[in-house]
Protein backbone atom coordinates (compact mmCIF):
# COMPACT_ATOMS: atom_id res chain seq x y z
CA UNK A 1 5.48 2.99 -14.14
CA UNK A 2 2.14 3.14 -12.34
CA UNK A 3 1.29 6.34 -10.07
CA UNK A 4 -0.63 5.13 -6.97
CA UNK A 5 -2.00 8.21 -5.04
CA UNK A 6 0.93 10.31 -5.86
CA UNK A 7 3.53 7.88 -5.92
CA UNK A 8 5.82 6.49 -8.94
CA UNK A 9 5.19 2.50 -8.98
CA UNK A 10 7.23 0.01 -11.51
CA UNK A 11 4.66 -2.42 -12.88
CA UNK A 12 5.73 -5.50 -14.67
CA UNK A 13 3.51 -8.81 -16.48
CA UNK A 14 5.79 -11.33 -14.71
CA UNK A 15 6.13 -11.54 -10.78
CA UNK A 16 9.58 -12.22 -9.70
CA UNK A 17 8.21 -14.82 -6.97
CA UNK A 18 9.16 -18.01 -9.40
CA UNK A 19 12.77 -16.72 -10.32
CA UNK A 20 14.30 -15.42 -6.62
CA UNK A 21 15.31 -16.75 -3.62
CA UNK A 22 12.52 -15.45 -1.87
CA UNK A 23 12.11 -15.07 2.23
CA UNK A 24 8.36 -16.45 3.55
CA UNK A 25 6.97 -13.34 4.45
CA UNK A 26 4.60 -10.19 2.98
CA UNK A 27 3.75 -7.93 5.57
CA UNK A 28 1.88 -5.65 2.99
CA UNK A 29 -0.76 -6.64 0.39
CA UNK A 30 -3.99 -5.37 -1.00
CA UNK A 31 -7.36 -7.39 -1.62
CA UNK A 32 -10.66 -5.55 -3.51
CA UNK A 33 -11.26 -4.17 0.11
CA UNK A 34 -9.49 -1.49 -1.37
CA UNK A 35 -7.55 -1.66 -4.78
CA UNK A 36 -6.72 -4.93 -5.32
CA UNK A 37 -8.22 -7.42 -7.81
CA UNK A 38 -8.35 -10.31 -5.14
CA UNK A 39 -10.80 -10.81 -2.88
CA UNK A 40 -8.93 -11.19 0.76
CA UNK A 41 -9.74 -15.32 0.90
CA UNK A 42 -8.54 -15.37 -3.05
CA UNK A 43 -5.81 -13.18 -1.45
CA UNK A 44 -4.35 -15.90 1.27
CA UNK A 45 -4.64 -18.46 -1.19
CA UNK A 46 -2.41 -17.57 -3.84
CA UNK A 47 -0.07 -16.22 -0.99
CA UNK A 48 -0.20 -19.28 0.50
CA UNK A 49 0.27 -21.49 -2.67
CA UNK A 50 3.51 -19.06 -3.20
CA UNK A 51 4.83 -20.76 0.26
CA UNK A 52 4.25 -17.72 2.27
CA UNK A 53 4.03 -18.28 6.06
CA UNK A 54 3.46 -15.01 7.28
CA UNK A 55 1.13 -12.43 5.62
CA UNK A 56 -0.29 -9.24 6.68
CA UNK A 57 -3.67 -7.90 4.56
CA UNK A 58 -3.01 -3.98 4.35
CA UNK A 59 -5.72 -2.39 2.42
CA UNK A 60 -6.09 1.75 2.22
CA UNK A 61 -7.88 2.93 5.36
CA UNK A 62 -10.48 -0.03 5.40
CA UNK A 63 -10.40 -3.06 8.03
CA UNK A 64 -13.29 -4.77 6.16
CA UNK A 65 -11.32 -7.10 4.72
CA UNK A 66 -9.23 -8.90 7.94
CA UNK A 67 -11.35 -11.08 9.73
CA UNK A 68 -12.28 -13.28 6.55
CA UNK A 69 -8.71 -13.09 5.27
CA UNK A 70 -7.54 -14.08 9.10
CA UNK A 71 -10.22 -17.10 8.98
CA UNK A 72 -8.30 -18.41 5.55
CA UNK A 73 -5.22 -17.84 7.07
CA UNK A 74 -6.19 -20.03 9.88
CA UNK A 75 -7.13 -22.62 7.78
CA UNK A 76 -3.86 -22.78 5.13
CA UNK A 77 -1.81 -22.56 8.52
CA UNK A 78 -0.46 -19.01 8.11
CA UNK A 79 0.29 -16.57 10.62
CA UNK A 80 -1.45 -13.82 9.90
CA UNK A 81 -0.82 -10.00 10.77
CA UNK A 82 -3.90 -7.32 10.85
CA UNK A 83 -2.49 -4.62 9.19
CA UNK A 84 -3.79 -1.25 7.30
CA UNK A 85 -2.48 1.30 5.12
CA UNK A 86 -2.93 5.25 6.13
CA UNK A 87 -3.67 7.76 3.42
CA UNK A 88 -1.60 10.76 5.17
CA UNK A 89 -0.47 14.21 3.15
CA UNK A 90 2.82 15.64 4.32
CA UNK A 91 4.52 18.59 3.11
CA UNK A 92 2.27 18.76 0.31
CA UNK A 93 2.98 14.78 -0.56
CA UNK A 94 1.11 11.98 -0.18
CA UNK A 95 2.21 9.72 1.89
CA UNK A 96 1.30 6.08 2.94
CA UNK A 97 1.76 4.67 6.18
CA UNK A 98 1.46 0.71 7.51
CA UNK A 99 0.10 -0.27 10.52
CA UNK A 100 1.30 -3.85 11.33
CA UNK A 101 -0.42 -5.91 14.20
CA UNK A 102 -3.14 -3.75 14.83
CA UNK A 103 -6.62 -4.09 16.93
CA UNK A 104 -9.17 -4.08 14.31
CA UNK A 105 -12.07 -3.40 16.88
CA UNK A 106 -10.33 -0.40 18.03
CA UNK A 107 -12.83 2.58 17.88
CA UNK A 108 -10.08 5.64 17.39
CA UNK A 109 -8.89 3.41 14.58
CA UNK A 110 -12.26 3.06 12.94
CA UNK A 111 -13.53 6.30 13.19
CA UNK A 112 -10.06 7.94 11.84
CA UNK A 113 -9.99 5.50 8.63
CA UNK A 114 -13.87 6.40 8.43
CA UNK A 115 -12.37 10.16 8.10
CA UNK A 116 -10.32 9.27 5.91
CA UNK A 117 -12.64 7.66 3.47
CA UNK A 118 -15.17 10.35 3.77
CA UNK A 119 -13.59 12.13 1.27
CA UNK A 120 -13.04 9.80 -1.49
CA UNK A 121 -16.53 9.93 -2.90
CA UNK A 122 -16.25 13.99 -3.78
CA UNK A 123 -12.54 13.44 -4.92
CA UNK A 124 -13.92 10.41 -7.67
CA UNK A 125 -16.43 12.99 -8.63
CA UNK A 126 -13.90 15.84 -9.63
CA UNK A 127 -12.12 13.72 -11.00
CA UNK A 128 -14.70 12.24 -13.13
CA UNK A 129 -15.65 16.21 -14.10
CA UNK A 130 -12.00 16.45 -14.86
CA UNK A 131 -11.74 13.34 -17.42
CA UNK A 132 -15.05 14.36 -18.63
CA UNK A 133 -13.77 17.58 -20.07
CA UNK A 134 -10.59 15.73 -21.50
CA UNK A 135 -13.51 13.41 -24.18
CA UNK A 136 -13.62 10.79 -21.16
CA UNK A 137 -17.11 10.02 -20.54
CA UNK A 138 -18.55 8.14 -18.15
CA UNK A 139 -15.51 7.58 -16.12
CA UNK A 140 -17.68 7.91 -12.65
CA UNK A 141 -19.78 4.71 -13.19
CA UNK A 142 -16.93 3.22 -14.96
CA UNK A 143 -14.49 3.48 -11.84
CA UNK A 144 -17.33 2.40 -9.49
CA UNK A 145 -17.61 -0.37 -11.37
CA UNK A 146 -14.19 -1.66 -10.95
CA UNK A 147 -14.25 -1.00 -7.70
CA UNK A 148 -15.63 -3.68 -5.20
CA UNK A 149 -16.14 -1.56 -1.94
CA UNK A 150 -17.28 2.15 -3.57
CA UNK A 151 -16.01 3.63 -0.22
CA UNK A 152 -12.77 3.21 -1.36
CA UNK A 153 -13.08 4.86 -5.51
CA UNK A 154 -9.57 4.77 -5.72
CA UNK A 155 -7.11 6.47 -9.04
CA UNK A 156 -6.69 2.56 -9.65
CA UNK A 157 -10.13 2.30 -10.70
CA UNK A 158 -10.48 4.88 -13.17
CA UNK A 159 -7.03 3.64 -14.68
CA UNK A 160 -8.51 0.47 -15.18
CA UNK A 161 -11.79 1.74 -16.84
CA UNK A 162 -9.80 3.90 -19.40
CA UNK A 163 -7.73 0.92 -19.88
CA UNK A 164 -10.95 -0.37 -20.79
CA UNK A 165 -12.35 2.38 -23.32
CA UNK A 166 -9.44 1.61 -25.30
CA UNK A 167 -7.96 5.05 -24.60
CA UNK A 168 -4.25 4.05 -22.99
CA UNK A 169 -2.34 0.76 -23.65
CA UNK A 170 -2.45 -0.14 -19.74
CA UNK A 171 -2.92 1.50 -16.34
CA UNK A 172 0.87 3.30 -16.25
CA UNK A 173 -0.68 5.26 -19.46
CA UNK A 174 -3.06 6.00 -18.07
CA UNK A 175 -1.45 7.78 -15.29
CA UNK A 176 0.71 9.44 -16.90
CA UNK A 177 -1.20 10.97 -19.41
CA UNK A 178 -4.87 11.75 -17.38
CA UNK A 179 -4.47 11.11 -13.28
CA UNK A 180 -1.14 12.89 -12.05
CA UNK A 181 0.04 16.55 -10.93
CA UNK A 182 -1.58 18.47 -13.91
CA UNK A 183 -3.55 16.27 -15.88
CA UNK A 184 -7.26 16.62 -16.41
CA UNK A 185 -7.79 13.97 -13.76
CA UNK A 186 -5.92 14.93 -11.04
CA UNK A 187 -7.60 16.38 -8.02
CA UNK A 188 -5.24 17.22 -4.67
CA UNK A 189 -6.73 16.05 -1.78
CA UNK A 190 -6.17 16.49 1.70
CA UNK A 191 -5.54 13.07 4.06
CA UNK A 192 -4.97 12.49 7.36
CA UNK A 193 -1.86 13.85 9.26
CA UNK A 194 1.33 11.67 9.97
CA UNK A 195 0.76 12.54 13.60
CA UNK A 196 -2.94 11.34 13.67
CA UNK A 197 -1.83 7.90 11.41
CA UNK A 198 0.50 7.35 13.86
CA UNK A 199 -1.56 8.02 17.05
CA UNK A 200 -4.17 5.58 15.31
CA UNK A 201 -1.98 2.67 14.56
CA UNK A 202 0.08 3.06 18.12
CA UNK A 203 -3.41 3.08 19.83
CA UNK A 204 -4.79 0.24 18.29
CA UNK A 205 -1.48 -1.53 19.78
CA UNK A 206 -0.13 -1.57 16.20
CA UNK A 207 3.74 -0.70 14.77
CA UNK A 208 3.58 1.97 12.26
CA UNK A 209 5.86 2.02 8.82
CA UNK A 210 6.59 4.13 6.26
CA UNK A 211 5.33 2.17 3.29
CA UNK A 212 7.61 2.08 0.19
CA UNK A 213 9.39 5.52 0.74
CA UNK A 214 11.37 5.07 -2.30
CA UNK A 215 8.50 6.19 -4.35
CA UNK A 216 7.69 9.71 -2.94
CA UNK A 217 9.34 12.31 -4.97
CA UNK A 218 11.19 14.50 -2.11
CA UNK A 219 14.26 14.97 -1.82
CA UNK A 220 17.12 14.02 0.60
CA UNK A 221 16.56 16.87 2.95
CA UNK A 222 12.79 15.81 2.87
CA UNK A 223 13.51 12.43 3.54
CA UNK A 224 15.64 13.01 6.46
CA UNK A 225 12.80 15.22 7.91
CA UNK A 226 10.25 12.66 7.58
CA UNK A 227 12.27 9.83 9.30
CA UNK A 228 12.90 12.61 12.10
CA UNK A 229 9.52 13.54 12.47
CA UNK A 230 8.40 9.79 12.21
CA UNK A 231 10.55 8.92 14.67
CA UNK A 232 9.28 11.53 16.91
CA UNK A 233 5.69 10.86 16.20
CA UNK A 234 6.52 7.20 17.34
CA UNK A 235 6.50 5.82 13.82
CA UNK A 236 8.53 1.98 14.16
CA UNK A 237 9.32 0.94 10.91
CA UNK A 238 10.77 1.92 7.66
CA UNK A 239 9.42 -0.88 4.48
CA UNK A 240 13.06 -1.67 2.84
CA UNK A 241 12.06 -4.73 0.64
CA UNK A 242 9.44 -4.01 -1.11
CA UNK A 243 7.74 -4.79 -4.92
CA UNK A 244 8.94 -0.91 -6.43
CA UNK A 245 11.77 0.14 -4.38
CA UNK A 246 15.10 -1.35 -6.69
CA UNK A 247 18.49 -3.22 -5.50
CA UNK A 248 19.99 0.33 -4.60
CA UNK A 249 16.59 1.18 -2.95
CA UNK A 250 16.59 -1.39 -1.00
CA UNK A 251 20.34 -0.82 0.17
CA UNK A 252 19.81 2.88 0.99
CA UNK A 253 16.64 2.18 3.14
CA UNK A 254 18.24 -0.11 4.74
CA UNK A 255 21.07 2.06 6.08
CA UNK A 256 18.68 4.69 6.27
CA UNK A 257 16.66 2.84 9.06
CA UNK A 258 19.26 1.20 10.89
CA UNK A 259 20.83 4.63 11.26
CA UNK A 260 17.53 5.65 12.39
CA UNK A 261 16.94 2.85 15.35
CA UNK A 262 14.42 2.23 13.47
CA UNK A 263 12.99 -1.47 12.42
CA UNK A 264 12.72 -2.79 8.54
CA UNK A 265 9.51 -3.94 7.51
CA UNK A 266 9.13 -6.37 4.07
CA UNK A 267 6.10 -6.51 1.93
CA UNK A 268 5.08 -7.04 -2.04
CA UNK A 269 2.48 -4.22 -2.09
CA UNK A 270 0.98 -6.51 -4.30
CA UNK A 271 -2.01 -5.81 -5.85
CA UNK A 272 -2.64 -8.03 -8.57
CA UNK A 273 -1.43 -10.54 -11.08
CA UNK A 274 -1.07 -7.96 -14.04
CA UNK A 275 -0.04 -4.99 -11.93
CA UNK A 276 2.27 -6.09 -9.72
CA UNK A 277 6.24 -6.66 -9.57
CA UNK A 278 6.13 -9.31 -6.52
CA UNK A 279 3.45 -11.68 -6.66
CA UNK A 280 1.88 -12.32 -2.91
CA UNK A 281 3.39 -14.00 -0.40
CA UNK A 282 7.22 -13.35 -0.45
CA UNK A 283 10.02 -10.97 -0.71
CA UNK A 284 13.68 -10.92 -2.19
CA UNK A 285 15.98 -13.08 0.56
CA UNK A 286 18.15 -10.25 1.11
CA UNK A 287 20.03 -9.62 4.16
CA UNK A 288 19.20 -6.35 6.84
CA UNK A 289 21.47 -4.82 8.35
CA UNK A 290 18.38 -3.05 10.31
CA UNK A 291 16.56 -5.23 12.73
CA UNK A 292 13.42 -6.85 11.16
CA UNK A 293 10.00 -5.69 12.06
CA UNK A 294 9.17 -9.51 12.40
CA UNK A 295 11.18 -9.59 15.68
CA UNK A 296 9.37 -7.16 17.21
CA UNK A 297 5.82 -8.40 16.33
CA UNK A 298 7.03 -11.63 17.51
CA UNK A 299 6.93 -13.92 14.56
CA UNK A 300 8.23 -17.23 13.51
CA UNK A 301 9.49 -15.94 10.50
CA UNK A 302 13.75 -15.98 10.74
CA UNK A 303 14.32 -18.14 7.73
């Protein structure tokens, strides 16, 4: 397992893509905008070479990355969705949330993901304090260098370098043992709101979704509370299929949103070739009992 900003994440050396029957769409992806190891034109490619026909580029509170991936998408003939991916804190937990179909020139939009970022650069230095004192050195420079836009220093990166020093087998080590809930390089931070991701994504004429819910550690009576509240808050979508939720995850989600009235959103959350349980571009062919976010964003994605 991989912890991504608080969250639990399975992490596997062989995609799935080349063994499933796999639907044509990923409506949640991440390029070196933010902590992938693709850059967004890289991105589209493979996605495209995987047979996808939809894909949405949802990097953490950064937009940098659309318009070139949207220009590559226009040339491999894929419809492409501008999406993002809210760092919010509820309840104590960290929280992601989606924003599919979004205005990337909207200036509420900009200026809240600018927020949002503002604080990553202090957070990378505590934490680099924090790994210092555990006989890490040079962690700081080490994560910057892994990391291709430094406004988004991300846990990724410093898993990577310390992956690197030779001091954990691979990046789930490395979580475990240095960058969650009590470990010499964990620092809590505080993110935006659920109301204010919301309010962003909704003004920017965007649908917002829980990402991958199955990851947060809350429990049931937390859960139902934050489909409530999202619901409430005008939140659209809950992501069913994605690349670390399991077969039973992907069964309760499901009845979770449709009991909801809420829409299911689909996405590999992939992030790169080695770190990654669904390559880019496609998702399990499994079939929703909740109505598909695809219908409401109006694309030709049915089969």
């Amino acid at each position: 397992m991989v912890a991504r900003d608080g969250c639990a994440v399975a992490v596997h050396k062989t995609p799935l893509l080349c063994c499933m029957a796999m639907r044509p769409i990923d409506l949640h992806c991440h390029s070196t905008v933010s902590d992938g190891m693709l850059a967004p034109a890289e991105l589209v490619a493979r996605a495209a070479a995987n047979g996808c026909r939809c894909l949405a580029l949802t990097d953490h509170d950064d937009l940098d990355g659309l318009a070139t991936a949207a220009e590559q998408a226009r040339a491999l003939g894929i419809e492409f969705v501008a999406g993002v991916e809210v760092s919010v804190s509820w309840q104590g937990t960290t929280l992601h949330i989606v924003g599919l179909g979004i205005d990337p020139t909207d200036a509420a939009l900009q200026q809240g993901l600018q927020q949002v970022r503002s604080g990553r650069a202090e957070r990378a230095e505590q934490m680099a304090a924090g790994l210092a004192r555990a006989g890490i050195a040079g962690a700081l420079q080490g994560a910057y260098r892994y990391a291709s836009n430094p406004a988004l220093i991300s846990r990724a990166h410093f898993a990577r370098y310390i992956v690197e020093q030779g001091r954990a087998r691979n990046t789930s080590a490395v979580f475990k043992r240095f960058l969650v809930k009590g470990k010499p390089g964990y620092v809590k931070h505080q993110w935006a709101s659920l109301g204010e991701a919301i309010e962003w994504i909704r003004g920017a004429g965007g649908l917002a979704v829980v990402a991958h819910p199955g990851r947060y550690r809350i429990s049931a009576a937390q859960m139902q509370d934050l489909v409530r509240e999202f619901r409430e808050l005008g939140g659209a979508a809950i992501e069913v299929i994605t690349g670390s939720h399991s077969t039973d995850d992907y069964k309760r989600f499901d009845a979770i949103t449709h009991d909801a009235g809420l829409l299911a959103s689909v996405g590999s959350d992939f992030h790169g070739p080695e770190e990654s349980w669904l390559d880019v571009g496609g998702v399990p062919e499994l079939p929703l009992a909740a109505t598909p976010v695809w219908e409401a964003l109006g694309l030709p994605v049915a089969a």
